[in-house]
Protein backbone atom coordinates (compact mmCIF):
# COMPACT_ATOMS: atom_id res chain seq x y z
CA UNK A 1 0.00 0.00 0.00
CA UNK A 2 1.07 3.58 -0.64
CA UNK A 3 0.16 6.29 1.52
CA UNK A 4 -0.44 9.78 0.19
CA UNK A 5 -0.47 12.63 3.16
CA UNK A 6 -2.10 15.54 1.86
CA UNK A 7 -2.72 19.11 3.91
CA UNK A 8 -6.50 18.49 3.29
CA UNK A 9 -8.45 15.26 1.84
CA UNK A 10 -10.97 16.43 -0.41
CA UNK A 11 -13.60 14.46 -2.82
CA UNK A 12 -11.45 15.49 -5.91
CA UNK A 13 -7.99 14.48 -4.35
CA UNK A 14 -9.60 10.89 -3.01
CA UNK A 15 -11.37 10.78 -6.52
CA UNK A 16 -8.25 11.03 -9.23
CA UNK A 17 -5.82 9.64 -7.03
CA UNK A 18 -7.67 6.04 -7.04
CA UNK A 19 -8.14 6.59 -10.45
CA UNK A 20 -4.46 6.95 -11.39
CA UNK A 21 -3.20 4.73 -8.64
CA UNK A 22 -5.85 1.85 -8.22
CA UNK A 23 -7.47 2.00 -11.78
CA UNK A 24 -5.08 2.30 -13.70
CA UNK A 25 -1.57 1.04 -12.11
CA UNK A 26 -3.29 -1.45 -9.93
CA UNK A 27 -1.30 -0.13 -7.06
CA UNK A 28 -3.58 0.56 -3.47
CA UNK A 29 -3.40 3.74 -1.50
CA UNK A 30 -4.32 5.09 2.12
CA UNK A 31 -4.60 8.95 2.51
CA UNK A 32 -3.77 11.00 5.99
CA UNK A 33 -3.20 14.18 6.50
CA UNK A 34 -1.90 13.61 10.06
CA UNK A 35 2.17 14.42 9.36
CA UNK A 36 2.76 11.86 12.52
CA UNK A 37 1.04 8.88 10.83
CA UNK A 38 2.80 10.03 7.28
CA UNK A 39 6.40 9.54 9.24
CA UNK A 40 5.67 6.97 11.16
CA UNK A 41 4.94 4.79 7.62
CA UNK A 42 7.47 2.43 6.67
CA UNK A 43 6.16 1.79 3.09
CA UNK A 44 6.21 3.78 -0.03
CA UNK A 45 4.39 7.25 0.42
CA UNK A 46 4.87 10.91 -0.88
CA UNK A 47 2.85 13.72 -0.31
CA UNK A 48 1.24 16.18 -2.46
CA UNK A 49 0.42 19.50 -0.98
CA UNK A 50 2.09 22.99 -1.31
CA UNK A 51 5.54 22.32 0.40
CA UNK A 52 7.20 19.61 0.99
CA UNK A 53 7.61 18.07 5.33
CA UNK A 54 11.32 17.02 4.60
CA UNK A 55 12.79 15.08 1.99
CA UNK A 56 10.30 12.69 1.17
CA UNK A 57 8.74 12.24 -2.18
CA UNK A 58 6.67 15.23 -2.83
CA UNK A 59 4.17 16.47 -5.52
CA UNK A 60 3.22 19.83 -5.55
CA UNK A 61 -0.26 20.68 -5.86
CA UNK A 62 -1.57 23.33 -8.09
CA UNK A 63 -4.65 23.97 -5.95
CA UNK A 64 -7.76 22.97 -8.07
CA UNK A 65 -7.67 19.68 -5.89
CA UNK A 66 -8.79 22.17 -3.25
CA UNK A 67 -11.40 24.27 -4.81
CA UNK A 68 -15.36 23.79 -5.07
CA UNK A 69 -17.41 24.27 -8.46
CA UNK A 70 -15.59 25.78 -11.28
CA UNK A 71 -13.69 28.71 -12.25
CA UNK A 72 -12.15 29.80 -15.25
CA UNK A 73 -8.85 28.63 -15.61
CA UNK A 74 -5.91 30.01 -17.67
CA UNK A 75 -3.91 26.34 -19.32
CA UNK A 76 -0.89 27.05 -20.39
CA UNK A 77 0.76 23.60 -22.24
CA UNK A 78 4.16 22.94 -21.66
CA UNK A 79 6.04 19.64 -22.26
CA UNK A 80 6.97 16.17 -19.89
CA UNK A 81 8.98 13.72 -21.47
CA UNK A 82 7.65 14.29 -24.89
CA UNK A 83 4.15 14.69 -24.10
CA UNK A 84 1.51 17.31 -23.55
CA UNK A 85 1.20 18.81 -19.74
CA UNK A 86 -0.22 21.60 -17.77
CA UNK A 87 -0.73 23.24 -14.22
CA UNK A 88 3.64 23.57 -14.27
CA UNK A 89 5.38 23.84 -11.02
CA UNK A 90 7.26 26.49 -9.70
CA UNK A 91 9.17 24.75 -6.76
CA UNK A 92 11.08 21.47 -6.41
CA UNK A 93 9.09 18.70 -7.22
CA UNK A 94 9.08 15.12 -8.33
CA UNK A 95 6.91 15.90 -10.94
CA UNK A 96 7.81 19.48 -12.87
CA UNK A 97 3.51 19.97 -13.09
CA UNK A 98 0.86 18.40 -10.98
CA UNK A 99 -0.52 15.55 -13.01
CA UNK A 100 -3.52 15.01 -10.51
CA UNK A 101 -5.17 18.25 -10.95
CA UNK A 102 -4.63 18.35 -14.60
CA UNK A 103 -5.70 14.45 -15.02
CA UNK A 104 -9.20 15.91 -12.75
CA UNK A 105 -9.51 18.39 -15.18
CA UNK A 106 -9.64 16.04 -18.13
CA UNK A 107 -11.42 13.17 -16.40
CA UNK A 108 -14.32 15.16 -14.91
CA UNK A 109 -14.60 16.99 -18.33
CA UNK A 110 -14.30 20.40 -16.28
CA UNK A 111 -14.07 21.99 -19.32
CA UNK A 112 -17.51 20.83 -20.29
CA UNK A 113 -19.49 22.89 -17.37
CA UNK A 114 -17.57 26.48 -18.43
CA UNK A 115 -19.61 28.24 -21.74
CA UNK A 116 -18.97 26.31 -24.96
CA UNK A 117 -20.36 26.61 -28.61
CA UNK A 118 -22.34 23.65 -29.45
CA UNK A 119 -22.42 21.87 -32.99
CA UNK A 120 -25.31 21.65 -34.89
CA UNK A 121 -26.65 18.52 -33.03
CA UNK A 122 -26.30 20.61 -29.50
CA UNK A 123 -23.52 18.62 -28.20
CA UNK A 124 -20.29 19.71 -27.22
CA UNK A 125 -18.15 20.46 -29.92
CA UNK A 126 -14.80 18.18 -30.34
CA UNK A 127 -12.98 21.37 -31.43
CA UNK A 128 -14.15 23.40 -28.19
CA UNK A 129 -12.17 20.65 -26.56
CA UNK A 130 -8.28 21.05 -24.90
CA UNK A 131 -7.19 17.93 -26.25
CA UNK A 132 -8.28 18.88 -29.56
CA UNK A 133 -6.43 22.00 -29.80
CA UNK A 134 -3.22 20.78 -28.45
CA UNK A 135 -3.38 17.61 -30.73
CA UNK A 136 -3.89 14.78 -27.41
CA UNK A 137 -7.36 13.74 -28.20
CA UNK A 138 -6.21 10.57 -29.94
CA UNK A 139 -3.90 9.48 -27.06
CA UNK A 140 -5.36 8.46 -23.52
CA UNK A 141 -3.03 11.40 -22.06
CA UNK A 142 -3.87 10.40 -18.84
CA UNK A 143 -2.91 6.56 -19.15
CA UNK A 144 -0.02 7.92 -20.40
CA UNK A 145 0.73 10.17 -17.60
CA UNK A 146 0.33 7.49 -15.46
CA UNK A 147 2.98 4.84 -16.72
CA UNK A 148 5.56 7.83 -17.28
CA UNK A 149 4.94 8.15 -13.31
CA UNK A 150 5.62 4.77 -12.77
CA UNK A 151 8.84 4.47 -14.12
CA UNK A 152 9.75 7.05 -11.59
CA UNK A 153 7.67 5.30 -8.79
CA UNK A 154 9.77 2.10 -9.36
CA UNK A 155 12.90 4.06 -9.07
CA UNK A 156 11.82 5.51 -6.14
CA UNK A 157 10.29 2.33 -4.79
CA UNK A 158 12.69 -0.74 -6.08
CA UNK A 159 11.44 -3.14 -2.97
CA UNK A 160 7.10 -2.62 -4.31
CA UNK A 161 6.00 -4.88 -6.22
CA UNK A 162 3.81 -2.82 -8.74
CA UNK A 163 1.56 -5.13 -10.76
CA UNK A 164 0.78 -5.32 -14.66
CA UNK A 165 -2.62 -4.79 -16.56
CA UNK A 166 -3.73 -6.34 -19.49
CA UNK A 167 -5.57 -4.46 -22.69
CA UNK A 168 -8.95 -5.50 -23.25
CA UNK A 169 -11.19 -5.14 -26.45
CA UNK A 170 -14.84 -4.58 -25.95
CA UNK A 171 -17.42 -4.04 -29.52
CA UNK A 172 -20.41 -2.00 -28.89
CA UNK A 173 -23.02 -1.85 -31.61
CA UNK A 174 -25.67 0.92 -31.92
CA UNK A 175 -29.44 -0.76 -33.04
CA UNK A 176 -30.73 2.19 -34.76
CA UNK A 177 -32.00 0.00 -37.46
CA UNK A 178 -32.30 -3.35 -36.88
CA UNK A 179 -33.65 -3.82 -40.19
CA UNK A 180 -33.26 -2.37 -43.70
CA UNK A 181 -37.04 -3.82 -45.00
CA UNK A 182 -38.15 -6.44 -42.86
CA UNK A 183 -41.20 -5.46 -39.93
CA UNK A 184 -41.48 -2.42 -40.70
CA UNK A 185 -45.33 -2.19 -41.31
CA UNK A 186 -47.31 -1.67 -44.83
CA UNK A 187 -46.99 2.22 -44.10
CA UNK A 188 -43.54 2.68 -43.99
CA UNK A 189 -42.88 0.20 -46.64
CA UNK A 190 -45.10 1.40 -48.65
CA UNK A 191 -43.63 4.86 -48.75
CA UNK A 192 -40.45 3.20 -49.33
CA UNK A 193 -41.54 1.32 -52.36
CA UNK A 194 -42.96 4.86 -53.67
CA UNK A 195 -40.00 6.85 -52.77
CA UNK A 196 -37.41 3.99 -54.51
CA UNK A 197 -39.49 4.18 -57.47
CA UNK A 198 -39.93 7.85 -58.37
CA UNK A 199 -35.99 7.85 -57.43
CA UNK A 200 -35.54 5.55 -60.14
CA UNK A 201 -34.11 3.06 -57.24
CA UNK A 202 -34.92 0.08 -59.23
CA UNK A 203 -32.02 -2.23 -57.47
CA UNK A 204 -33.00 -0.95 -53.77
CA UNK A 205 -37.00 -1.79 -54.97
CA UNK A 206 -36.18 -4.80 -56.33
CA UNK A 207 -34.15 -5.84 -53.09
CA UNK A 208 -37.04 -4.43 -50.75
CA UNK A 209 -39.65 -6.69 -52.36
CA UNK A 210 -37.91 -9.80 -52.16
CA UNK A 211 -36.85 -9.27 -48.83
CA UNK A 212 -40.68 -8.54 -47.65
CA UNK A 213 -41.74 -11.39 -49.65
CA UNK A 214 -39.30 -13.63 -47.41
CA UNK A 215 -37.26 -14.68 -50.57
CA UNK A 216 -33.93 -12.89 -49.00
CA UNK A 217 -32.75 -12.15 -45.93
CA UNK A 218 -32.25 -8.67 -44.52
CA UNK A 219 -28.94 -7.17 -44.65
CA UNK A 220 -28.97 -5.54 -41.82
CA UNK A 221 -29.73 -8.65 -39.80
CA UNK A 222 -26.08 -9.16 -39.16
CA UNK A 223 -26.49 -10.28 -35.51
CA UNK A 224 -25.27 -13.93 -36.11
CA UNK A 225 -22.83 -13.05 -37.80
CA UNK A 226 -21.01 -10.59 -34.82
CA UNK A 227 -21.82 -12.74 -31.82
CA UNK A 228 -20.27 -15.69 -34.21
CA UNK A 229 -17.59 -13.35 -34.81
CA UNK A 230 -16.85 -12.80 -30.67
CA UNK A 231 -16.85 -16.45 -30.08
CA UNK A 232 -13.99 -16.93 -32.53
CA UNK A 233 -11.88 -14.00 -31.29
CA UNK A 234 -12.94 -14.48 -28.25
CA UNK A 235 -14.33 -10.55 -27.14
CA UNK A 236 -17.24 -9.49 -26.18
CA UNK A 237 -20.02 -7.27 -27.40
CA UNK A 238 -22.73 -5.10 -25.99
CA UNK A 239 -25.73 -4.67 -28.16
CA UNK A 240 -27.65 -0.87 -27.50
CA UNK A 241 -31.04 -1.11 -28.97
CA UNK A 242 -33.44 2.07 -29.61
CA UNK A 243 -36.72 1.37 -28.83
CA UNK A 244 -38.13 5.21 -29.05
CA UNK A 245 -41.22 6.35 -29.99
CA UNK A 246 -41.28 7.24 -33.87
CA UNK A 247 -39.67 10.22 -34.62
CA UNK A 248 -37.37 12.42 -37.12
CA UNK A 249 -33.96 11.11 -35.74
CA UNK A 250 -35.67 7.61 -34.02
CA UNK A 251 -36.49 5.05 -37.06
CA UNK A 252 -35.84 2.14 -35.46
CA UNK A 253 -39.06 -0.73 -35.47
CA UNK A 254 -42.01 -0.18 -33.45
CA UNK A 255 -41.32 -1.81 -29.83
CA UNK A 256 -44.72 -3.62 -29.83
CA UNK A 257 -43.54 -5.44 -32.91
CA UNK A 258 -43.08 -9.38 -32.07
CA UNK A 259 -40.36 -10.10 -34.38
CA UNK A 260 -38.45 -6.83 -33.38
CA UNK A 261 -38.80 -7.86 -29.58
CA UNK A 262 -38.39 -11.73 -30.68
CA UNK A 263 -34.63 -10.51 -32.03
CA UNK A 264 -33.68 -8.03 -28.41
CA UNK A 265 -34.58 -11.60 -26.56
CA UNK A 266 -32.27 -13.84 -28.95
CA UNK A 267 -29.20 -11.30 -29.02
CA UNK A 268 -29.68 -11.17 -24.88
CA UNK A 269 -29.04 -14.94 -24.80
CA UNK A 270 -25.60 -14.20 -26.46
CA UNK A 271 -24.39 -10.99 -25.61
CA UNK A 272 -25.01 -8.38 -22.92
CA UNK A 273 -27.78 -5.60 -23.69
CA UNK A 274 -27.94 -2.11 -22.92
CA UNK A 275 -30.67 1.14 -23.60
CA UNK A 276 -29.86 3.35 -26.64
CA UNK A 277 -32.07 6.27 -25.47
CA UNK A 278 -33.68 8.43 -27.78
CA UNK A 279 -32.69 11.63 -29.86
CA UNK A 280 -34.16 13.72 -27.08
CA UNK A 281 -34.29 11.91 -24.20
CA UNK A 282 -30.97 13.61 -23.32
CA UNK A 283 -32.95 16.77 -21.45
CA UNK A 284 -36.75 14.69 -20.77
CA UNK A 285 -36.22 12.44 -18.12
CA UNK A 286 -39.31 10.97 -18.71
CA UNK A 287 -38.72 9.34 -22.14
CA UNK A 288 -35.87 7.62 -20.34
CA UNK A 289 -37.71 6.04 -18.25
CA UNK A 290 -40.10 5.11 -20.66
CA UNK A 291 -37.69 3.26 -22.66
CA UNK A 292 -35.87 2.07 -20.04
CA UNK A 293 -38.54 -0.05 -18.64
CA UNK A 294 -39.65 -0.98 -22.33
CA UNK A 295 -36.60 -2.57 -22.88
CA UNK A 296 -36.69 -4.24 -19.35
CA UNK A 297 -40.03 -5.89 -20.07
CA UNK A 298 -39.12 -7.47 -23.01
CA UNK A 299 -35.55 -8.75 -21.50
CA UNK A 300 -37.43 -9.25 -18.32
CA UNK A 301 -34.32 -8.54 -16.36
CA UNK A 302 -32.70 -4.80 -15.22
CA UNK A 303 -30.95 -2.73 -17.71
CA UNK A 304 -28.12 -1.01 -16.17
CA UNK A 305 -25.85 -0.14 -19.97
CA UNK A 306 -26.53 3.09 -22.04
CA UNK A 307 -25.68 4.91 -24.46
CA UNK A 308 -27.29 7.93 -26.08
CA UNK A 309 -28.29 7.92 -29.61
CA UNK A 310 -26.31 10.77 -31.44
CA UNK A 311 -23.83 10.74 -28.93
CA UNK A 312 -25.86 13.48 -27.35
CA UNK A 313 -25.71 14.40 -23.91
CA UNK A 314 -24.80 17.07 -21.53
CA UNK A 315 -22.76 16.81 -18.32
CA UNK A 316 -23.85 17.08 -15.83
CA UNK A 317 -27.57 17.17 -16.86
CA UNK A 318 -27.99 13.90 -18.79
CA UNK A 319 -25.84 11.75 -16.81
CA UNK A 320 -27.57 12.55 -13.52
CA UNK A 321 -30.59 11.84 -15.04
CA UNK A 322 -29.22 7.85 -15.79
CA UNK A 323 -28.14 8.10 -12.15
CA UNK A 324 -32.19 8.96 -11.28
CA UNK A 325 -33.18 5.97 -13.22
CA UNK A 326 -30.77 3.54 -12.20
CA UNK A 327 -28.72 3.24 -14.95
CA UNK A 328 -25.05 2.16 -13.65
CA UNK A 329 -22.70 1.69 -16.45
CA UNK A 330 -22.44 4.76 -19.80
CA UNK A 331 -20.84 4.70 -22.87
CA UNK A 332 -21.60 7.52 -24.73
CA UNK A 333 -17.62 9.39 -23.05
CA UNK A 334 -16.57 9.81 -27.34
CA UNK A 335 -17.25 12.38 -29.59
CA UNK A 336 -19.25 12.19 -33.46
CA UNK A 337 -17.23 13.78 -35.41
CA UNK A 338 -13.73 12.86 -34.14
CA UNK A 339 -12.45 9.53 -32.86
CA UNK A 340 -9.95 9.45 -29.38
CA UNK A 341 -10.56 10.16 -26.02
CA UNK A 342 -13.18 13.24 -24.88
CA UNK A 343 -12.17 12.63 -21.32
CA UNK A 344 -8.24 11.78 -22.31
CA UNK A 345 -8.34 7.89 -20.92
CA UNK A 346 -9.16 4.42 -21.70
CA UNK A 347 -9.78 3.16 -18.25
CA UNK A 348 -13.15 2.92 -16.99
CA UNK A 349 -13.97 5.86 -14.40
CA UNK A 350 -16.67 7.12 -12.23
CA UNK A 351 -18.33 10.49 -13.32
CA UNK A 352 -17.50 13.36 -10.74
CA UNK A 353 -20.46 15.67 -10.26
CA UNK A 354 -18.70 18.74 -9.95
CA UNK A 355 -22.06 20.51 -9.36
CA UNK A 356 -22.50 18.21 -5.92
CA UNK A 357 -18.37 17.41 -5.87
CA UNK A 358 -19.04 13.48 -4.84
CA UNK A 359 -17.97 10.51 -7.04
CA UNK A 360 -21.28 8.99 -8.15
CA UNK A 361 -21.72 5.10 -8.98
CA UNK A 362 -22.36 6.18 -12.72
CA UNK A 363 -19.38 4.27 -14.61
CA UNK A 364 -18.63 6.00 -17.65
CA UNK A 365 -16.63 3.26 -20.57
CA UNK A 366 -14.60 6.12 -22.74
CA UNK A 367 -15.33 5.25 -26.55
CA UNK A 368 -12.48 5.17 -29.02
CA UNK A 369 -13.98 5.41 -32.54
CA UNK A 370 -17.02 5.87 -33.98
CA UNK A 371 -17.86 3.73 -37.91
CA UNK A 372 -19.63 6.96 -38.52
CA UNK A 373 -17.13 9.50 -37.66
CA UNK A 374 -14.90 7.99 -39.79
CA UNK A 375 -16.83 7.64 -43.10
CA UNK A 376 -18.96 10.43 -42.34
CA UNK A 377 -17.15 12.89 -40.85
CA UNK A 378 -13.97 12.28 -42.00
CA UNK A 379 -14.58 10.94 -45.42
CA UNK A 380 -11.91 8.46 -44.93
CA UNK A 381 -11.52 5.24 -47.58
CA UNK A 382 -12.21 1.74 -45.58
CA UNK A 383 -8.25 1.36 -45.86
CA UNK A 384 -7.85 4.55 -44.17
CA UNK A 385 -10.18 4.03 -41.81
CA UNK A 386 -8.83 0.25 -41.01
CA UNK A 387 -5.51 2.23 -40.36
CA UNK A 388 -6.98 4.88 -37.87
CA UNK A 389 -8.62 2.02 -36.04
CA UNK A 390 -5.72 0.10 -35.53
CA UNK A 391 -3.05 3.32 -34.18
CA UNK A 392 -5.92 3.87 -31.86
CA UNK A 393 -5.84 0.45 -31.37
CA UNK A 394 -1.70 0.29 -30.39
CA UNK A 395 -2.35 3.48 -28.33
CA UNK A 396 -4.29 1.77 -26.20
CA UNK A 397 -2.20 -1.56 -25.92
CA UNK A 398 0.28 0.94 -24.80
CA UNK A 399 -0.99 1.29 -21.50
CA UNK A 400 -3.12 -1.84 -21.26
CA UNK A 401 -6.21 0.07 -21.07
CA UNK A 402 -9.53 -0.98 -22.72
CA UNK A 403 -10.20 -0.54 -26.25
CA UNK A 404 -13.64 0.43 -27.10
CA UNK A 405 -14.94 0.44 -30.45
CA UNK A 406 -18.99 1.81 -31.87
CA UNK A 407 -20.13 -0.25 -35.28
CA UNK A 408 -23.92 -0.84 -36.26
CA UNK A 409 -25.37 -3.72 -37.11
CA UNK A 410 -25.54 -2.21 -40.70
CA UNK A 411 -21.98 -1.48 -40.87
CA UNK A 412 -21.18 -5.24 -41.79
CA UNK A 413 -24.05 -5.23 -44.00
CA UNK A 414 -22.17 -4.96 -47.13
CA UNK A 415 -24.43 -2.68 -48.94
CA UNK A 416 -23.45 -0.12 -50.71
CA UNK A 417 -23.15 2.67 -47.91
CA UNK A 418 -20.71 -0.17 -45.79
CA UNK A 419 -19.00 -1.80 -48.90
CA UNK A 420 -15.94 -3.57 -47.90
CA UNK A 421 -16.16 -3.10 -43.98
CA UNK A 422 -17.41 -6.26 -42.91
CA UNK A 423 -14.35 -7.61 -44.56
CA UNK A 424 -12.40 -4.98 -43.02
CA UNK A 425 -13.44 -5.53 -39.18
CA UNK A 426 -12.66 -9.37 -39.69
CA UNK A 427 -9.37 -8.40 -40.57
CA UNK A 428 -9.00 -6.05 -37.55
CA UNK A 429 -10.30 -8.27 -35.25
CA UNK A 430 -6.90 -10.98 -34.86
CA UNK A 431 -4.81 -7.56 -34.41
CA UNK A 432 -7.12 -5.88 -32.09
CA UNK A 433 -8.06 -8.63 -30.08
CA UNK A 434 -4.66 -9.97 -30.24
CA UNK A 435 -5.71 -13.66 -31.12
């Protein structure tokens, strides 16, 4: 165990210190601020407040460990060991900046409760972002941080024994569609047959009527073919299914349908499920709960996964509201129109409320990449896109931190919006599962 004395113990310096040292080097800490009980300690220990007791291993703290709420703070970047810091330190120190305060500032997306410009979608904007303009978003900073800071721990500490982590791969898949013709009632195809044939769609109407007529199968209905795909390379998935009322940005099939709720009950006997709540549940309470216990009843079992359709939430608005409704474990911690890391790791970390400063029980899973961001957004070719995956990928394996990847069921459809990327993710899959 390693014991931290600080000059006070506050709900931010108890919340990213367990989060650098337990989550992410595996290594457990005590905290005092008694000086007595700091000497007396025969094990590893530093301190981290504003001037160091002796000659013991000290961090000096730039303050916001200490504060309440949030302030506007002037970041000035400056450079550790080749990567991107900030909050420098003016006095001797075993770190020349304090890595705690500026890792809190990333983690508990402080940056995301001071005023911001919104994109067109009203979500916070990748390029309002720090890590964005300084060119970190694709790199989990703080991971990195972290293992720099072991190298010196070791030093400092040759008798620990500091333990290893091992990367992980995790594939999410967004149901916005779970089908491209089938169940979706005489109205809607109906409208489709109409719209593909004054659009001169012939192929698509052609396609659409045998598939109705049950002389094709759907090509969205790719669900075999992923949880076959996890059983091979041994990963696992997490299916997020919309089941929203009708509306301009929620398409999915009507939740009363059998077949629809027939398909939710066969995926949950293979793969974990989660809520995909609606375009705008993200302010309305209300319609989460809704879907939430839609979903339950046809699972018949608690749904504790999320993650919001669009990508669009607000912190710390939307995420409380999961909190009110039970919801335990997020996923939406990514942006739309970039790929990397919005809160700068790929560990798995508790949302801070900095409105309420506690740690809640939300867990928030930080998303690497997006299919969408990368064809849409980005306009990239499936080769380039293959390649983005994979340095994110290695960046990741760096620090043995979990890789976490967004695809659709229609992504390995093989249509003509997804040619070529069902044949792309199988040959990911060996390198970024690493079997």
């Amino acid at each position: 165990m390693l014991l931290v004395y600080t000059h006070k113990i506050t709900p931010r310096v108890t919340y990213i210190f367990k989060h650098i040292f337990v989550r992410i080097l595996q290594i457990p800490i005590a905290f005092t601020s008694k000086v007595e009980d700091f000497v007396a300690h025969n094990g590893p220990k530093l301190s981290y407040t504003n001037i160091a007791l002796g000659k013991e291993f000290f961090i000096n703290s730039h303050g916001l460990l200490f504060e309440q709420g949030v302030n506007d703070i002037d970041i000035t970047i400056t450079s550790w060991q080749d990567t991107p810091s900030f909050f420098a330190s003016n006095v001797a120190s075993a770190l020349p900046f304090d890595l705690f305060a500026a890792s809190f500032y990333l983690l508990s997306r402080y940056e995301e409760y001071l005023p911001h410009v919104k994109d067109t979608f009203d979500r916070y904007s990748a390029t309002e972002s720090l890590a964005f303009k300084n060119n970190f978003l694709e790199i989990p900073l703080i991971d990195v941080w972290a293992f720099k800071f072991l190298e010196i721990l070791k030093v400092r500490f040759p008798e620990y024994q500091f333990a290893n982590r091992d990367y992980k791969y995790l594939a999410t898949f967004d149901i916005d569609n779970a089908y491209m013709y089938k169940n979706k009632g005489i109205v809607r195809n109906v409208g489709g047959f109409v719209k593909d044939l004054f659009s001169l769609k012939f192929g698509e109407l052609w396609n659409r009527i045998l598939v109705v007529g049950g002389f094709k199968p759907d090509l969205f209905d790719t669900y075999k073919h992923i949880i076959g795909l996890a059983k091979k390379y041994q990963f696992k998935t997490i299916f997020f299914f919309l089941v929203a009322d009708y509306s301009k940005y929620d398409k999915n099939i009507a939740v009363n349908n059998s077949h629809f709720q027939s398909l939710i009950k066969s995926v949950a006997d293979y793969s974990k499920v989660g809520l995909h709540p609606s375009f705008y549940s993200k302010a309305q309470i209300e319609k989460l709960k809704k879907e939430k216990k839609r979903l339950e009843h046809i699972v018949n079992t608690p749904i504790v996964k999320s993650r919001q359709h669009y990508l669009r939430f607000d912190i710390p608005e939307t995420y409380q509201h999961l909190l009110d409704v039970d919801i335990t474990e997020e996923y939406s911690m990514g942006y739309a129109s970039h790929p990397g890391f919005r809160a700068s790791t790929c560990t798995p970390f508790y949302f801070y409320n900095i409105d309420f400063e506690i740690q809640t029980p939300l867990k928030v899973f930080p998303l690497a990449v997006m299919d969408g961001t990368l064809k849409d957004y980005l306009k990239l070719t499936v080769e380039e896109s293959e390649q983005k995956i994979l340095q994110l990928s290695f960046e990741v394996k760096k620090v043995g931190g979990t890789f976490i990847t967004l695809f659709h069921n229609d992504t390995l459809s093989e249509t003509e919006r997804w040619l070529g990327w069902n044949t792309m993710f199988e040959r990911l899959l060996p390198k970024i599962t690493n079997k």
